[in-house]
PDB file of N, CA and C in Angstrom:
ATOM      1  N   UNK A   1      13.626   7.020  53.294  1.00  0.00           N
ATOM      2  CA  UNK A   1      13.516   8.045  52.289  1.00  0.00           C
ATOM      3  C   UNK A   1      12.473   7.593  51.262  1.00  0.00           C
ATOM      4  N   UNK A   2      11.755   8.761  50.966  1.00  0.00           N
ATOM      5  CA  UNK A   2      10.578   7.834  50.017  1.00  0.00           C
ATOM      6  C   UNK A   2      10.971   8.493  48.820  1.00  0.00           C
ATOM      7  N   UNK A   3      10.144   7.667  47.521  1.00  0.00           N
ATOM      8  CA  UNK A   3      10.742   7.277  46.722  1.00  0.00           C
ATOM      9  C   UNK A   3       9.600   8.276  45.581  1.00  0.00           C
ATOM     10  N   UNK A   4      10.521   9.097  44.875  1.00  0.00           N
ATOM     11  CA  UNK A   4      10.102   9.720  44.090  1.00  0.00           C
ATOM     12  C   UNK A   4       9.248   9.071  43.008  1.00  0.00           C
ATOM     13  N   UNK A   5       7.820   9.574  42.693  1.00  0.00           N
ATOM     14  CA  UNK A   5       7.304   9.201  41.262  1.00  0.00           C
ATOM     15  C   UNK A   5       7.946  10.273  39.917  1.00  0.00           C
ATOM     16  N   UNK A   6       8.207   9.304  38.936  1.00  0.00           N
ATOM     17  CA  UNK A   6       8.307   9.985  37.550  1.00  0.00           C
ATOM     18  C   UNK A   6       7.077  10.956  37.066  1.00  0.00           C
ATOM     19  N   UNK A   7       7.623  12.157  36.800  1.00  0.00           N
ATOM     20  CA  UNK A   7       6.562  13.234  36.495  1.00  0.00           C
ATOM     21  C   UNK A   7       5.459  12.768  35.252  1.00  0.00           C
ATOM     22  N   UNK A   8       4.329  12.960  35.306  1.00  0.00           N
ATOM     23  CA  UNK A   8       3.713  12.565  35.129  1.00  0.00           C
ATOM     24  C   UNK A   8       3.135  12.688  33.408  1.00  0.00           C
ATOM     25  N   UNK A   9       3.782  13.714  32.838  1.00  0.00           N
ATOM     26  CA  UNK A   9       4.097  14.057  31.631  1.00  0.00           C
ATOM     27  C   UNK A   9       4.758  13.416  30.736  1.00  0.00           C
ATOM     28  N   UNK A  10       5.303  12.675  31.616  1.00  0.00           N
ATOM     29  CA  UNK A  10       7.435  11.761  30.931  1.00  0.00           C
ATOM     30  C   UNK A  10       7.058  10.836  29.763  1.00  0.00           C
ATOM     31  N   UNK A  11       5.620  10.039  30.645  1.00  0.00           N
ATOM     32  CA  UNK A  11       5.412   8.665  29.753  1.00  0.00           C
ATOM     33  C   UNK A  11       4.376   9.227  28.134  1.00  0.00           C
ATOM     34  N   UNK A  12       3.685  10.615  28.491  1.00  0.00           N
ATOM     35  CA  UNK A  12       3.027  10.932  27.422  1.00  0.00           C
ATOM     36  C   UNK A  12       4.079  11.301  26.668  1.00  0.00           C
ATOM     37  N   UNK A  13       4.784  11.840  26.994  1.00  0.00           N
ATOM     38  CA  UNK A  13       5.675  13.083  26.000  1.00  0.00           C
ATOM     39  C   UNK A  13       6.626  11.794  25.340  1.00  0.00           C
ATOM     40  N   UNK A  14       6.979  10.724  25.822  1.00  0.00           N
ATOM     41  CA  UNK A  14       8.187   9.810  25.201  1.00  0.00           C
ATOM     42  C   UNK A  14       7.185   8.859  24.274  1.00  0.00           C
ATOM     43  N   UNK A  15       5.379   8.971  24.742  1.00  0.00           N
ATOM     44  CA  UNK A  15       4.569   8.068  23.761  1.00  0.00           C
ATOM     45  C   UNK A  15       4.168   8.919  22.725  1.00  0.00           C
ATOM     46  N   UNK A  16       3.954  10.547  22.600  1.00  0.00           N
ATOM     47  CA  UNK A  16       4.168  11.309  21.521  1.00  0.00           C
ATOM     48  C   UNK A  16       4.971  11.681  20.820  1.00  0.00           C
ATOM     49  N   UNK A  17       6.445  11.577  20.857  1.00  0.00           N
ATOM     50  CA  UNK A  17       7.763  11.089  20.738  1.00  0.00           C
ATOM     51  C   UNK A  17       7.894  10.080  19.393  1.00  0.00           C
ATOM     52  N   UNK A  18       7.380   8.824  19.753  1.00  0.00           N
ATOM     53  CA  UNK A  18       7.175   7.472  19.329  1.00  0.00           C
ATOM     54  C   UNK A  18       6.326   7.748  18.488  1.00  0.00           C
ATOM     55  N   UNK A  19       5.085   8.323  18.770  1.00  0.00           N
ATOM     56  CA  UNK A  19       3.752   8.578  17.736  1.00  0.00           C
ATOM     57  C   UNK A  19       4.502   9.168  16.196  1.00  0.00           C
ATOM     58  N   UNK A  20       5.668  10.491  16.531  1.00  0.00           N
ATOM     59  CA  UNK A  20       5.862  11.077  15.851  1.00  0.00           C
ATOM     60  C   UNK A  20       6.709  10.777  15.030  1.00  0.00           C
ATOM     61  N   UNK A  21       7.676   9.504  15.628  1.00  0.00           N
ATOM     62  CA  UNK A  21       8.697   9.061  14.593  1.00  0.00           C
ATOM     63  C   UNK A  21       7.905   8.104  14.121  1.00  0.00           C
ATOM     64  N   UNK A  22       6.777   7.331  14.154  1.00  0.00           N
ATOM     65  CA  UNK A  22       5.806   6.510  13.446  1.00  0.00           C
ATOM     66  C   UNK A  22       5.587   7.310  12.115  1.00  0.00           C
ATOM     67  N   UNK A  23       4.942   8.291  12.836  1.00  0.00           N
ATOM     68  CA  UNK A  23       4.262   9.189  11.539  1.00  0.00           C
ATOM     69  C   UNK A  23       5.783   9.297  10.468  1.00  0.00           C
ATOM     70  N   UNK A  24       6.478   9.283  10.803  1.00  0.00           N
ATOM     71  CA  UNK A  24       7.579  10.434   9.942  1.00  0.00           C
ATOM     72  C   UNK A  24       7.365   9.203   9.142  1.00  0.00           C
ATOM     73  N   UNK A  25       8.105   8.269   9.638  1.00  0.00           N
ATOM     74  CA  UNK A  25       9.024   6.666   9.555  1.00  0.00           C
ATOM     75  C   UNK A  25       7.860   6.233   8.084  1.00  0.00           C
ATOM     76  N   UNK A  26       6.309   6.081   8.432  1.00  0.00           N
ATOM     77  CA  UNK A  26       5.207   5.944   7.630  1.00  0.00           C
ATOM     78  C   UNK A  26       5.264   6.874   6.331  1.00  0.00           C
ATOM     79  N   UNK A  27       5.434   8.236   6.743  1.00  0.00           N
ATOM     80  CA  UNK A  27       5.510   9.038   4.990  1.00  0.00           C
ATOM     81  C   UNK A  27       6.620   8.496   4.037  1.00  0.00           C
ATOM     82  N   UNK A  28       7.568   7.836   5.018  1.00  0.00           N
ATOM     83  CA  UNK A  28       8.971   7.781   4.363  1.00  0.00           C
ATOM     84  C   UNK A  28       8.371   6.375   3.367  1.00  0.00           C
ATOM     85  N   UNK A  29       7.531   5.707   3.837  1.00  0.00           N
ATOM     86  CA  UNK A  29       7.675   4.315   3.554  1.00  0.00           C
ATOM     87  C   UNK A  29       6.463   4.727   2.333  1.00  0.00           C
ATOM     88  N   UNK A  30       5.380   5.765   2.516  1.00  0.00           N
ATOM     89  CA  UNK A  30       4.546   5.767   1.423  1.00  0.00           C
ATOM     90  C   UNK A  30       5.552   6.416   0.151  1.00  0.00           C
ATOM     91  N   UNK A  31       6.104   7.535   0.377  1.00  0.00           N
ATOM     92  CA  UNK A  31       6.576   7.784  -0.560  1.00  0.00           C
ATOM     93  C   UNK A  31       7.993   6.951  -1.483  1.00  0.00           C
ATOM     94  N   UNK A  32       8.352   6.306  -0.751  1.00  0.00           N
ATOM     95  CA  UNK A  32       8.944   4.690  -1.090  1.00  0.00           C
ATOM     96  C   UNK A  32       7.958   4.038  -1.941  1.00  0.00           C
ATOM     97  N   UNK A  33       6.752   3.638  -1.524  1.00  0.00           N
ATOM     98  CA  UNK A  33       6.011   2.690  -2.401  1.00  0.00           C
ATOM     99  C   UNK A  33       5.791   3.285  -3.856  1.00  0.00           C
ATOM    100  N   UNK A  34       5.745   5.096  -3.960  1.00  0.00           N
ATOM    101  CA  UNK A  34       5.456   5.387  -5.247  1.00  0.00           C
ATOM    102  C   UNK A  34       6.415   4.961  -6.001  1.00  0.00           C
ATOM    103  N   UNK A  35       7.756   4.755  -5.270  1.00  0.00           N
ATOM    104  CA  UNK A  35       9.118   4.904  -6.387  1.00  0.00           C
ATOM    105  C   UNK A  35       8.933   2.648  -6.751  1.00  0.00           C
ATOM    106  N   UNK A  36       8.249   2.245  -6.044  1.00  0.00           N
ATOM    107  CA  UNK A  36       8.604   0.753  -6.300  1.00  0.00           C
ATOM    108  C   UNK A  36       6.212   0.380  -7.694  1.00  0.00           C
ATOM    109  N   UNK A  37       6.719  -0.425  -8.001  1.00  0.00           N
ATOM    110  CA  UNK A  37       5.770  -0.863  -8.668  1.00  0.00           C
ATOM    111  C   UNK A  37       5.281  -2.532  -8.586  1.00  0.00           C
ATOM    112  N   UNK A  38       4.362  -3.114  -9.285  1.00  0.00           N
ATOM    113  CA  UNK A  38       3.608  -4.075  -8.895  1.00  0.00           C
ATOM    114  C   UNK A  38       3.430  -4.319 -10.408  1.00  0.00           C
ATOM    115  N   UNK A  39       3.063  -5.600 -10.886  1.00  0.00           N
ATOM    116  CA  UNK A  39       2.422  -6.036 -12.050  1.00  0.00           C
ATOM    117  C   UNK A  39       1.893  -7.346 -11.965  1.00  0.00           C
ATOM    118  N   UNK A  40       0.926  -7.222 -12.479  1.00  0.00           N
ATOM    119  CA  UNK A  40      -0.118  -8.039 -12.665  1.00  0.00           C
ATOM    120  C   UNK A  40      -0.574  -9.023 -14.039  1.00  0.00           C
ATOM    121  N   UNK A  41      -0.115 -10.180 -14.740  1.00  0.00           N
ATOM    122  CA  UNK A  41      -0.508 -10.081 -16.271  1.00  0.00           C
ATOM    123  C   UNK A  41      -2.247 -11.525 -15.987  1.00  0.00           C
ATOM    124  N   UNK A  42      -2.630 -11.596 -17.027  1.00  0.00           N
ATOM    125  CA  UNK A  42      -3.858 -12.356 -16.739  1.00  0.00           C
ATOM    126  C   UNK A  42      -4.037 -12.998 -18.223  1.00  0.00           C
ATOM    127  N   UNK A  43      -4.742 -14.158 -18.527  1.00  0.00           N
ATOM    128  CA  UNK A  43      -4.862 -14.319 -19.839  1.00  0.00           C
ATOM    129  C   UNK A  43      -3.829 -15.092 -20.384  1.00  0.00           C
ATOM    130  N   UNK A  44      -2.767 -15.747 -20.036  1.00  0.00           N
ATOM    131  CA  UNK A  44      -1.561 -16.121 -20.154  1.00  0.00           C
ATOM    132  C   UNK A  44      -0.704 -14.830 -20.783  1.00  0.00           C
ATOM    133  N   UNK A  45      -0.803 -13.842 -20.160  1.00  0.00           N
ATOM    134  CA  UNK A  45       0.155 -12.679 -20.407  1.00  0.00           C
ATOM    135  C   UNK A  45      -0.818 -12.070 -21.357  1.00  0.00           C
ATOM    136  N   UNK A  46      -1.675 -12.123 -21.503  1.00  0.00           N
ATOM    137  CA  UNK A  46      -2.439 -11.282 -22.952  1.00  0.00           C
ATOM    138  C   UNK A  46      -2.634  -9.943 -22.391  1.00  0.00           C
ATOM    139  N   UNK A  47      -2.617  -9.585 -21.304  1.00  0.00           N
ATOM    140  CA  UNK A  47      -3.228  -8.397 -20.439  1.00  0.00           C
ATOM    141  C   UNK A  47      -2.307  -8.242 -19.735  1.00  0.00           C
ATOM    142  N   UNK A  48      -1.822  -6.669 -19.324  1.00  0.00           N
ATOM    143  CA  UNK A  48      -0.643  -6.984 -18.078  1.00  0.00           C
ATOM    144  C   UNK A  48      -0.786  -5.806 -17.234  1.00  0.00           C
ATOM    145  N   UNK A  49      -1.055  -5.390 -15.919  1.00  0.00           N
ATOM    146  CA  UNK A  49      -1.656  -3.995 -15.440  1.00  0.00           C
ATOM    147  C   UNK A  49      -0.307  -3.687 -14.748  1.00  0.00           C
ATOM    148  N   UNK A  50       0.178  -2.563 -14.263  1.00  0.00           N
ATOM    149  CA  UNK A  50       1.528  -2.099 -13.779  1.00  0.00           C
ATOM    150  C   UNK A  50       0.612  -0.761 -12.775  1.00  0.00           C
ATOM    151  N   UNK A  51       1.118  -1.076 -11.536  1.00  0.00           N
ATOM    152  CA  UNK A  51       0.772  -0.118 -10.572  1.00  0.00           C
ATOM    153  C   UNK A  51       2.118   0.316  -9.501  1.00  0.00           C
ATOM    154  N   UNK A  52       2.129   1.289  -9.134  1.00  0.00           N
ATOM    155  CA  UNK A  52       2.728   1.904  -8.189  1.00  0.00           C
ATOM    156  C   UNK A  52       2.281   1.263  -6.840  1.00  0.00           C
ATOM    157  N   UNK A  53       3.806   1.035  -5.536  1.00  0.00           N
ATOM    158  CA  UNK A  53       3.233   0.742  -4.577  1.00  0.00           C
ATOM    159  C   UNK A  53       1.695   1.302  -4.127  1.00  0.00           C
ATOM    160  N   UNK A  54       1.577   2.054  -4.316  1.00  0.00           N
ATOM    161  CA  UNK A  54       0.238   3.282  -3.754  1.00  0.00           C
ATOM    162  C   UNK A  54      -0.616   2.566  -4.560  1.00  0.00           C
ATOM    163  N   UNK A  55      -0.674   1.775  -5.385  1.00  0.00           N
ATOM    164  CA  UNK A  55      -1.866   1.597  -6.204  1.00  0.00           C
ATOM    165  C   UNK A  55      -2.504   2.522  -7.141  1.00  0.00           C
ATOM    166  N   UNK A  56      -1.477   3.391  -8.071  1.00  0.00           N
ATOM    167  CA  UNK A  56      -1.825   3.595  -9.238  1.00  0.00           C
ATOM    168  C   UNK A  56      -1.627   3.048 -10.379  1.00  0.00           C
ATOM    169  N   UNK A  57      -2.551   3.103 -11.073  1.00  0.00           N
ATOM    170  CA  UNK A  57      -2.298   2.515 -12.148  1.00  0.00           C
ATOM    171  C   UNK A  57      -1.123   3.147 -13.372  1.00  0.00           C
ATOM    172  N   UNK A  58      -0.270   2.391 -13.837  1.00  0.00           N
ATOM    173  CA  UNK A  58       0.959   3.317 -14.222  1.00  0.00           C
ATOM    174  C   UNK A  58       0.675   2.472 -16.119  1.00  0.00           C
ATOM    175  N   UNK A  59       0.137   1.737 -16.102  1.00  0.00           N
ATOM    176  CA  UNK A  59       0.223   1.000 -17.621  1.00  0.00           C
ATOM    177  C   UNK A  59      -0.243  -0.323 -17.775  1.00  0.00           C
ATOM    178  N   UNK A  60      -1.102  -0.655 -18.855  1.00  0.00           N
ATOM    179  CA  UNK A  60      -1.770  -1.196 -19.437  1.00  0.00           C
ATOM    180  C   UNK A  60      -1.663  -1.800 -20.073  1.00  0.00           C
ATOM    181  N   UNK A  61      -0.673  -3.374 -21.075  1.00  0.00           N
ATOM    182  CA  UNK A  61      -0.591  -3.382 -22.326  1.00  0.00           C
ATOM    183  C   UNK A  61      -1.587  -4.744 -22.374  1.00  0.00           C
ATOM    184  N   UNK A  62      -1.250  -4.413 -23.277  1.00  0.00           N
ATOM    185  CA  UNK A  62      -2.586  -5.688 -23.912  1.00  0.00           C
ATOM    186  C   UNK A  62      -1.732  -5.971 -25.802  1.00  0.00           C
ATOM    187  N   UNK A  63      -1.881  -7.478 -25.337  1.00  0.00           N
ATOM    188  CA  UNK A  63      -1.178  -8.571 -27.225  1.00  0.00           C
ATOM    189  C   UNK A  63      -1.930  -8.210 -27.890  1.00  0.00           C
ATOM    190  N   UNK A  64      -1.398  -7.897 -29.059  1.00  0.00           N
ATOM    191  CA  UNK A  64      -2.546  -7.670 -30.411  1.00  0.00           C
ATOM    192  C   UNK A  64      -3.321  -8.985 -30.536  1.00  0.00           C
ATOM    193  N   UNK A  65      -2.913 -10.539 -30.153  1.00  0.00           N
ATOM    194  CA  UNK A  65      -3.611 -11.437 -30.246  1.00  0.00           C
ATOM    195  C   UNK A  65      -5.201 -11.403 -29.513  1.00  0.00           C
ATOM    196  N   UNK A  66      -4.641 -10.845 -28.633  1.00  0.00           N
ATOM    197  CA  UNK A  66      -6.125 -10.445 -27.831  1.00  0.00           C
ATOM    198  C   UNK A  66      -7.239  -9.918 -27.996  1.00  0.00           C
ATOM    199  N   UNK A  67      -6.820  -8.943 -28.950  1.00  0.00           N
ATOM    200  CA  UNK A  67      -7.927  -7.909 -30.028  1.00  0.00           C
ATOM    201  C   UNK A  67      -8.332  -8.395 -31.029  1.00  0.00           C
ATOM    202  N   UNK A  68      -9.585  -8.542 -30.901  1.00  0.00           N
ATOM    203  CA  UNK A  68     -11.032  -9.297 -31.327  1.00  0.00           C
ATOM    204  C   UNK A  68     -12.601  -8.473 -31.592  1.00  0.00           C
ATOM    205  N   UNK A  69     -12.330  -7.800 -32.480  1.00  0.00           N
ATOM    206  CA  UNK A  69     -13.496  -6.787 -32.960  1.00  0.00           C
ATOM    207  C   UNK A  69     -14.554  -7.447 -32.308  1.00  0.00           C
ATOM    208  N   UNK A  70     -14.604  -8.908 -32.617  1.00  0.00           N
ATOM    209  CA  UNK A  70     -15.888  -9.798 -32.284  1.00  0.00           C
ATOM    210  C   UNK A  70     -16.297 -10.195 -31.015  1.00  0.00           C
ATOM    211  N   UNK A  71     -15.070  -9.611 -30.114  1.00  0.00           N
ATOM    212  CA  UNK A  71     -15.023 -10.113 -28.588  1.00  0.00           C
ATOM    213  C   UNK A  71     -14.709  -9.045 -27.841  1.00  0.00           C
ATOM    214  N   UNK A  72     -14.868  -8.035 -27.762  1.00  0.00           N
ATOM    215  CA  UNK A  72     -14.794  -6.969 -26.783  1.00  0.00           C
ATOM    216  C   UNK A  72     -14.903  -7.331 -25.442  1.00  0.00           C
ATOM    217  N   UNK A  73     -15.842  -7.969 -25.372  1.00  0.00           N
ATOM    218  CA  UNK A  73     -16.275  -7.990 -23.522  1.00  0.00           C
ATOM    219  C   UNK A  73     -15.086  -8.912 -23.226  1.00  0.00           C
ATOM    220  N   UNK A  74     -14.520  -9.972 -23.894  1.00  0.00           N
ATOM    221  CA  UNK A  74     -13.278 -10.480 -23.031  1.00  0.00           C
ATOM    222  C   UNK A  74     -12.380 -10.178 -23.083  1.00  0.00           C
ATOM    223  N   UNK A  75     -11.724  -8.679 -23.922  1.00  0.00           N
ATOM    224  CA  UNK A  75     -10.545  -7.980 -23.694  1.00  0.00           C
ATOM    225  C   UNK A  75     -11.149  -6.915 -22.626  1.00  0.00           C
ATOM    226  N   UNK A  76     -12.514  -6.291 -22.258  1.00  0.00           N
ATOM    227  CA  UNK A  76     -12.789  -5.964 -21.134  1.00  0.00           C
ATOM    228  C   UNK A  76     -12.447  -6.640 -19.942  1.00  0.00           C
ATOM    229  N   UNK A  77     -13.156  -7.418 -19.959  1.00  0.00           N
ATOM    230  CA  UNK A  77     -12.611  -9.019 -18.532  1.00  0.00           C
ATOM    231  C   UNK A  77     -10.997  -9.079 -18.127  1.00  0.00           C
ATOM    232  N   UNK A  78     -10.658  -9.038 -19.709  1.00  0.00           N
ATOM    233  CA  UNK A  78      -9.676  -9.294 -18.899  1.00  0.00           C
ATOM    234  C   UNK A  78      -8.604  -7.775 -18.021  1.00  0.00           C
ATOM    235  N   UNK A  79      -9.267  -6.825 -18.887  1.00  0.00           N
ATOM    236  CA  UNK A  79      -8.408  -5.810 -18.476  1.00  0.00           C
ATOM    237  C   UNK A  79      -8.807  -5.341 -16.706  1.00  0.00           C
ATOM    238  N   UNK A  80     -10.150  -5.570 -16.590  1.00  0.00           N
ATOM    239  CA  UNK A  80     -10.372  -5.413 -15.175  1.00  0.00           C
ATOM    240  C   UNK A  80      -9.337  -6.437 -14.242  1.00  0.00           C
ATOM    241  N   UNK A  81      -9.932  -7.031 -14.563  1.00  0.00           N
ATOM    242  CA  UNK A  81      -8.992  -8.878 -13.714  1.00  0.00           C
ATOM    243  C   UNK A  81      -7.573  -8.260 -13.563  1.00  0.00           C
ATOM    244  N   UNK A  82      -7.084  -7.640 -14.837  1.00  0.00           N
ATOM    245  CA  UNK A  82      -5.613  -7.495 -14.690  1.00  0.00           C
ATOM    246  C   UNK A  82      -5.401  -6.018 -13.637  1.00  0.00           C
ATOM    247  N   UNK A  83      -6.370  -5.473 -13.870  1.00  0.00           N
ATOM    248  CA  UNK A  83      -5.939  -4.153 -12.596  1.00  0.00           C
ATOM    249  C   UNK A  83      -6.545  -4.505 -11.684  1.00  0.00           C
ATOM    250  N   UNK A  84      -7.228  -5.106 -11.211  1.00  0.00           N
ATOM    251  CA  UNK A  84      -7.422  -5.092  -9.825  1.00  0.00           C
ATOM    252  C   UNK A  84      -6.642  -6.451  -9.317  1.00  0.00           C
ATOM    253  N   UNK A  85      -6.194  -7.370  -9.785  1.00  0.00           N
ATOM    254  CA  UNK A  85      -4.678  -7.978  -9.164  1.00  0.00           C
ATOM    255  C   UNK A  85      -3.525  -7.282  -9.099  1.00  0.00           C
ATOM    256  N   UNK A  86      -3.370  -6.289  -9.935  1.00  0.00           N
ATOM    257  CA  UNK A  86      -1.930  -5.242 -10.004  1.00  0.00           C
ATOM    258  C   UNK A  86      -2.876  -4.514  -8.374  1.00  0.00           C
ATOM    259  N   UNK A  87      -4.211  -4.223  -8.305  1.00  0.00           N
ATOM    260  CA  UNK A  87      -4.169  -3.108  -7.190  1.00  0.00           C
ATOM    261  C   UNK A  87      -4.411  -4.351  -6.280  1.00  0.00           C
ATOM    262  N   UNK A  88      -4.078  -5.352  -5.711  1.00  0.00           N
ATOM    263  CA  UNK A  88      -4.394  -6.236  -4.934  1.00  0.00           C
ATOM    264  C   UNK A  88      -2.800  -6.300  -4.811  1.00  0.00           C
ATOM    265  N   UNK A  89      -1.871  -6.762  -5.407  1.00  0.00           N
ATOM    266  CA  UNK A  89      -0.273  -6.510  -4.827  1.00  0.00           C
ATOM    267  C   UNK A  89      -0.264  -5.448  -4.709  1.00  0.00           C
ATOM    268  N   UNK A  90      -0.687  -3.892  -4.767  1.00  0.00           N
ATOM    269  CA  UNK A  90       0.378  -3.057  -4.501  1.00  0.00           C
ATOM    270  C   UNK A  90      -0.875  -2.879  -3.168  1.00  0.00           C
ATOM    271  N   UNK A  91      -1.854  -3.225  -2.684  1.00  0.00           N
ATOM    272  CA  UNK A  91      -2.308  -3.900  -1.765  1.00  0.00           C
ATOM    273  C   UNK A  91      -1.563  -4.530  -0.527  1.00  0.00           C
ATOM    274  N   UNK A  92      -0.922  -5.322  -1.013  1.00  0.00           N
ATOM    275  CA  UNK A  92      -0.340  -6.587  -0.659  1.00  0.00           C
ATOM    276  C   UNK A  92       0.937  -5.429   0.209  1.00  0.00           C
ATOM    277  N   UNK A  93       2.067  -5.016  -0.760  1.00  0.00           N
ATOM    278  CA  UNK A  93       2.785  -4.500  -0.828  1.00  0.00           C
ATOM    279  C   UNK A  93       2.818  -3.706   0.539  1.00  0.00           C
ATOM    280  N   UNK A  94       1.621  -2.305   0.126  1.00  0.00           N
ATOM    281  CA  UNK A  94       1.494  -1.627   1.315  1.00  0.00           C
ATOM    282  C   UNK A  94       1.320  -2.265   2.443  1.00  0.00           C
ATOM    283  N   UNK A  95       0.700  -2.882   2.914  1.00  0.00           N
ATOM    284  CA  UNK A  95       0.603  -3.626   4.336  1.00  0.00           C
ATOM    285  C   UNK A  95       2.049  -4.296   4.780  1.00  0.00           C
ATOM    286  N   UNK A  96       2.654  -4.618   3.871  1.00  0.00           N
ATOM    287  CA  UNK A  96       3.577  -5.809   4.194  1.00  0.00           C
ATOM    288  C   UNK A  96       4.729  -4.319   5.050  1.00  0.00           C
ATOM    289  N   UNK A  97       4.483  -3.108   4.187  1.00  0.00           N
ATOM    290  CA  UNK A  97       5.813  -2.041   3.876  1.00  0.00           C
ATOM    291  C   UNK A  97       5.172  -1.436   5.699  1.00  0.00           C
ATOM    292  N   UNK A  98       4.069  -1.547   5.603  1.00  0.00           N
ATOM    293  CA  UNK A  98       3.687  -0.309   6.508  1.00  0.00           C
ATOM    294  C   UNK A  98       3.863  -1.140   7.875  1.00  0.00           C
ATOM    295  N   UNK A  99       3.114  -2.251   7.979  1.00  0.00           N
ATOM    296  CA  UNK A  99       3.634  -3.664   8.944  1.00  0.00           C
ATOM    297  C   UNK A  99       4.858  -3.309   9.478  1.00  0.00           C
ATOM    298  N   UNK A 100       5.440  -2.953   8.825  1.00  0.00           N
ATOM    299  CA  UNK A 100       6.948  -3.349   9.202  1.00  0.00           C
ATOM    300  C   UNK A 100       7.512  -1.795  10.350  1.00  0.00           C
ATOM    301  N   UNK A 101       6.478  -0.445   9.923  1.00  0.00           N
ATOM    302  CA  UNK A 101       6.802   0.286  10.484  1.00  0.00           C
ATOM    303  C   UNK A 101       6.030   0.355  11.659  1.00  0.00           C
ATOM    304  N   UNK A 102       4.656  -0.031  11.454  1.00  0.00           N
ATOM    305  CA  UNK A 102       3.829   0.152  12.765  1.00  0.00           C
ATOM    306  C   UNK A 102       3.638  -0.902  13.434  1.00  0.00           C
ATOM    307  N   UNK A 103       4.331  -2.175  13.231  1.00  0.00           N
ATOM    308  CA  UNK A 103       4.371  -3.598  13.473  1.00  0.00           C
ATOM    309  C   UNK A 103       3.291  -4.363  14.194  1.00  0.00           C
ATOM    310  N   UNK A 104       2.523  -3.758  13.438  1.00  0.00           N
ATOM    311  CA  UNK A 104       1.074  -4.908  13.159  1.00  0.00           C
ATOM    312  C   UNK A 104       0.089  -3.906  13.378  1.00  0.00           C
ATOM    313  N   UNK A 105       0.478  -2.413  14.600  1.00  0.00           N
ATOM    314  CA  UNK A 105      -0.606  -1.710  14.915  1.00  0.00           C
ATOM    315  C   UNK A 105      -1.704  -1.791  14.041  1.00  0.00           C
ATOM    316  N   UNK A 106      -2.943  -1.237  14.798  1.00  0.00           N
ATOM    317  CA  UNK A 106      -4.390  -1.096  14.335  1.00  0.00           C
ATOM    318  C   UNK A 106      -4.020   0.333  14.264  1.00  0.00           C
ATOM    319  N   UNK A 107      -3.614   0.802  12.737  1.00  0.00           N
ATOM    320  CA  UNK A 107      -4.109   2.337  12.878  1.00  0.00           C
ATOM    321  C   UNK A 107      -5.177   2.748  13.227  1.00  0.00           C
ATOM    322  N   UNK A 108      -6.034   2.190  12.166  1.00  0.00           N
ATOM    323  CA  UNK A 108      -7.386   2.492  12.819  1.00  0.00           C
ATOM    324  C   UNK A 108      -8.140   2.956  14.085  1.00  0.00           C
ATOM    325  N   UNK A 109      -7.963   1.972  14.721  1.00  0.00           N
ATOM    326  CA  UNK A 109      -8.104   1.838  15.969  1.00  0.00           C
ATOM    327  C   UNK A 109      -7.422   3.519  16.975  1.00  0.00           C
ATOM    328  N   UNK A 110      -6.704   4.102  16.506  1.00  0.00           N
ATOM    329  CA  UNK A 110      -6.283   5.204  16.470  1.00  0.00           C
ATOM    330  C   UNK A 110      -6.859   6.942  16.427  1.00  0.00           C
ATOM    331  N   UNK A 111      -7.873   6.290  15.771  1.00  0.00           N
ATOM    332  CA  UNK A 111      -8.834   7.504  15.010  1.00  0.00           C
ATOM    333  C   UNK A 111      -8.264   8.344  14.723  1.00  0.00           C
ATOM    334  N   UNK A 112      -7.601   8.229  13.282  1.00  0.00           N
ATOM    335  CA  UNK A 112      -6.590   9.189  12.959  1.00  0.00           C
ATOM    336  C   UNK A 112      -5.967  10.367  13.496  1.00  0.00           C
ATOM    337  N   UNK A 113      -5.318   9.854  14.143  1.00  0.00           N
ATOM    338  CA  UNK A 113      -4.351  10.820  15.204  1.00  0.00           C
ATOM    339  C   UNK A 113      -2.669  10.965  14.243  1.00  0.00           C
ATOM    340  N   UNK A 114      -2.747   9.716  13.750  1.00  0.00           N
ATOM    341  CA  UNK A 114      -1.665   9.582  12.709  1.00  0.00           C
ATOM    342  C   UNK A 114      -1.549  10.417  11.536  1.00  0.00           C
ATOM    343  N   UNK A 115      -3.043  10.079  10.966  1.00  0.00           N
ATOM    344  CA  UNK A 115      -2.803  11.094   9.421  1.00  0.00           C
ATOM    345  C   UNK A 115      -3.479  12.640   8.879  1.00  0.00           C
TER     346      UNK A 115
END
């Protein structure tokens, strides 16, 4: 008796299946990152940047010690330094969150079929 092949549809339809609980599984986890945050301080705390997993910027404070009519450019310095380490963890963050759903996949590699 010979031996039936599996229809040939089975393995796409159970790998679009998979695609689709990726996708879901992924919104769930971005919109997770908005509700979690990241902070960043620089300066020995003189500067402190606060971002949303997603990498917005949510707040800014800065020590009155820091404010220096005479020194502007290094309460500039430091305020950059301090947001782009706050957007470097929530950086961090996303990969670690999204890792975990697509477990290691190359979205990319994908050519957005995902988003």
């Amino acid at each position: 008796m010979a031996k039936q092949k599996p229809a040939q549809g089975g393995g796409m339809n159970q790998m679009m299946r998979q695609m689709q609980r990726m996708q879901a599984d992924m919104a769930a986890v971005q919109e997770a990152l908005e509700a979690e945050t990241v902070e960043a301080s620089v300066g020995g705390g003189m500067v402190t940047a606060t971002a949303t997993g997603s990498g917005q910027i949510q707040r800014i404070s800065i020590s009155p010690d820091v404010v220096d009519p005479e020194d502007v450019e290094m309460l500039e310095d430091l305020v950059v330094a301090a947001v782009t380490e706050a957007l470097r963890a929530a950086q961090e963050l996303q990969t670690q969150k999204m890792g975990a759903v697509t477990g290691g996949l190359d979205l990319g590699a994908l050519g957005g079929m995902l988003g």
